[in-house]
C-alpha atoms as a PDB file:
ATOM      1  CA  UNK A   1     -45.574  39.707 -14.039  1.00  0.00           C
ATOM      2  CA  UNK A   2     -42.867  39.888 -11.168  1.00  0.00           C
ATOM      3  CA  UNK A   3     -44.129  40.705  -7.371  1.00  0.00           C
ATOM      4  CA  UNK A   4     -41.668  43.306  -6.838  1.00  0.00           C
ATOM      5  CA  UNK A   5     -39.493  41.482  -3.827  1.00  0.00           C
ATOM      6  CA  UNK A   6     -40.335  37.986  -3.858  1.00  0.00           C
ATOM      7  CA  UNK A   7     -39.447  36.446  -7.181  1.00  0.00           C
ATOM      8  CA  UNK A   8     -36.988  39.066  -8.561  1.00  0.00           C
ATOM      9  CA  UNK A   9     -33.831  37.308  -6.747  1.00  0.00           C
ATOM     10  CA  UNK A  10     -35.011  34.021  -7.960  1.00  0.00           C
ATOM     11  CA  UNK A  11     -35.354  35.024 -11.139  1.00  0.00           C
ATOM     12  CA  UNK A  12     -31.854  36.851 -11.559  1.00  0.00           C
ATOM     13  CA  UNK A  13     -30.284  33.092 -10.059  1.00  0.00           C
ATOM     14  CA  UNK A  14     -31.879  31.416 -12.524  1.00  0.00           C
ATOM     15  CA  UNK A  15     -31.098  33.393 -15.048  1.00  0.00           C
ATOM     16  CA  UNK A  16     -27.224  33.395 -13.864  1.00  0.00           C
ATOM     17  CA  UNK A  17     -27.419  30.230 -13.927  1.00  0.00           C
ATOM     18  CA  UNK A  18     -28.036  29.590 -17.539  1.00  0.00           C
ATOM     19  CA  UNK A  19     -26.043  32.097 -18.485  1.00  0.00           C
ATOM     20  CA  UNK A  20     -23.026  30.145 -16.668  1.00  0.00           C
ATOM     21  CA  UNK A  21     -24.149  26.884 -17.995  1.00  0.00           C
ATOM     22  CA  UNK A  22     -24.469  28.280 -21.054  1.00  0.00           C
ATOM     23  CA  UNK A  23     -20.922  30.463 -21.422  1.00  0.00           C
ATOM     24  CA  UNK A  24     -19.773  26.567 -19.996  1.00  0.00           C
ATOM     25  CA  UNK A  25     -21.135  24.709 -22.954  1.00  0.00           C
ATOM     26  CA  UNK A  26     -19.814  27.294 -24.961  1.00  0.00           C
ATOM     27  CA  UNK A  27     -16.349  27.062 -23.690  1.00  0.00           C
ATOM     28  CA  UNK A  28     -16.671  23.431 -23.962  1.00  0.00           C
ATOM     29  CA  UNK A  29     -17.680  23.392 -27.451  1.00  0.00           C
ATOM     30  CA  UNK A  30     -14.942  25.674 -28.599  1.00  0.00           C
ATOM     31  CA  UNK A  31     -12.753  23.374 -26.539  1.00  0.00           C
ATOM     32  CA  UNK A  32     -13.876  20.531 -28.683  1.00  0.00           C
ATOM     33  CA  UNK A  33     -13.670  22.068 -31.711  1.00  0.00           C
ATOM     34  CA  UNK A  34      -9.952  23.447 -31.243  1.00  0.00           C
ATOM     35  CA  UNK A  35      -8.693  20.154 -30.362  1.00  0.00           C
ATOM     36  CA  UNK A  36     -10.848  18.527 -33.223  1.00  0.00           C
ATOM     37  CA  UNK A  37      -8.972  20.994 -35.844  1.00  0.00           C
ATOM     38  CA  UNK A  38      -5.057  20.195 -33.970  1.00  0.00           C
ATOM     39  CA  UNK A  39      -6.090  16.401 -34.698  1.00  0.00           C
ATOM     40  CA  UNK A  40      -6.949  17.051 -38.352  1.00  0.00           C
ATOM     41  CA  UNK A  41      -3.865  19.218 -38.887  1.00  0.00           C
ATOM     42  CA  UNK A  42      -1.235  16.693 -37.083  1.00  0.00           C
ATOM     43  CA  UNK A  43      -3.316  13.626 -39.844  1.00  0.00           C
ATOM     44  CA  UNK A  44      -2.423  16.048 -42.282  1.00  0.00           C
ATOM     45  CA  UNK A  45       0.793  16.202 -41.597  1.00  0.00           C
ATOM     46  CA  UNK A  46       1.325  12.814 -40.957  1.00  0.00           C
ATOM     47  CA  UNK A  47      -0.083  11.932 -44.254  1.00  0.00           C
ATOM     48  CA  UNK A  48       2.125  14.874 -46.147  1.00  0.00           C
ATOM     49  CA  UNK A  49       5.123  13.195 -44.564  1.00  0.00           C
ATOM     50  CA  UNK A  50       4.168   9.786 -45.623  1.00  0.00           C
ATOM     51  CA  UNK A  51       3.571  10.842 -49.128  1.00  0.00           C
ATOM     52  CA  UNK A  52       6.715  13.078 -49.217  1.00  0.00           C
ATOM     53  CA  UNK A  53       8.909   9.971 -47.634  1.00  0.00           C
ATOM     54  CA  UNK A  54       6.996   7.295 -50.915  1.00  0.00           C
ATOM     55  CA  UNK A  55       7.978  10.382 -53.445  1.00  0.00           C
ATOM     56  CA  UNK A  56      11.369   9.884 -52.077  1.00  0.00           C
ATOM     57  CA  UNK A  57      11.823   6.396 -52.359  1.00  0.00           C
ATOM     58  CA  UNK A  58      10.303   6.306 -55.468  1.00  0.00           C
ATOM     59  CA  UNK A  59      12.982   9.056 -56.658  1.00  0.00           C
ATOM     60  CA  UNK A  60      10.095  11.284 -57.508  1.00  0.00           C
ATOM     61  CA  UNK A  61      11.107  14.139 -54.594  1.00  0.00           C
ATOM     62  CA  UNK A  62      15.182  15.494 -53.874  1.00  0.00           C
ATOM     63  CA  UNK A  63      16.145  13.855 -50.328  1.00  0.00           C
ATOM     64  CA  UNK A  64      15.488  16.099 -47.483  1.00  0.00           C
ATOM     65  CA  UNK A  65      12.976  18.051 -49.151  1.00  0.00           C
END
């Protein structure tokens, strides 16, 4: 149990604390995970264009399609 003046500020600090490290990690791991997903779509594209570019060499695909 608390003492009701001496540990209460402490405690709220503390507990502040964590929640800003924690909303940090949070933001960080959303971060992370946003630019994970724009590097998968742009190696998605990239291999779309590639295969699109082969189909049209190979006469497979209309040019500029």
């Amino acid at each position: 149990m608390l003492d009701s003046g001496a540990e209460g500020p402490r405690v709220q600090i503390a507990a502040t604390t964590l929640s800003g490290n924690s909303l940090r990690q949070t933001v960080h791991t959303h971060h992370a995970s946003f630019y994970q997903a724009v590097k998968l779509v742009a190696a998605l594209l990239m291999v779309a264009r590639v295969t699109a570019g082969l189909a049209e060499r190979n006469g497979n695909l209309q040019p500029g399609l």
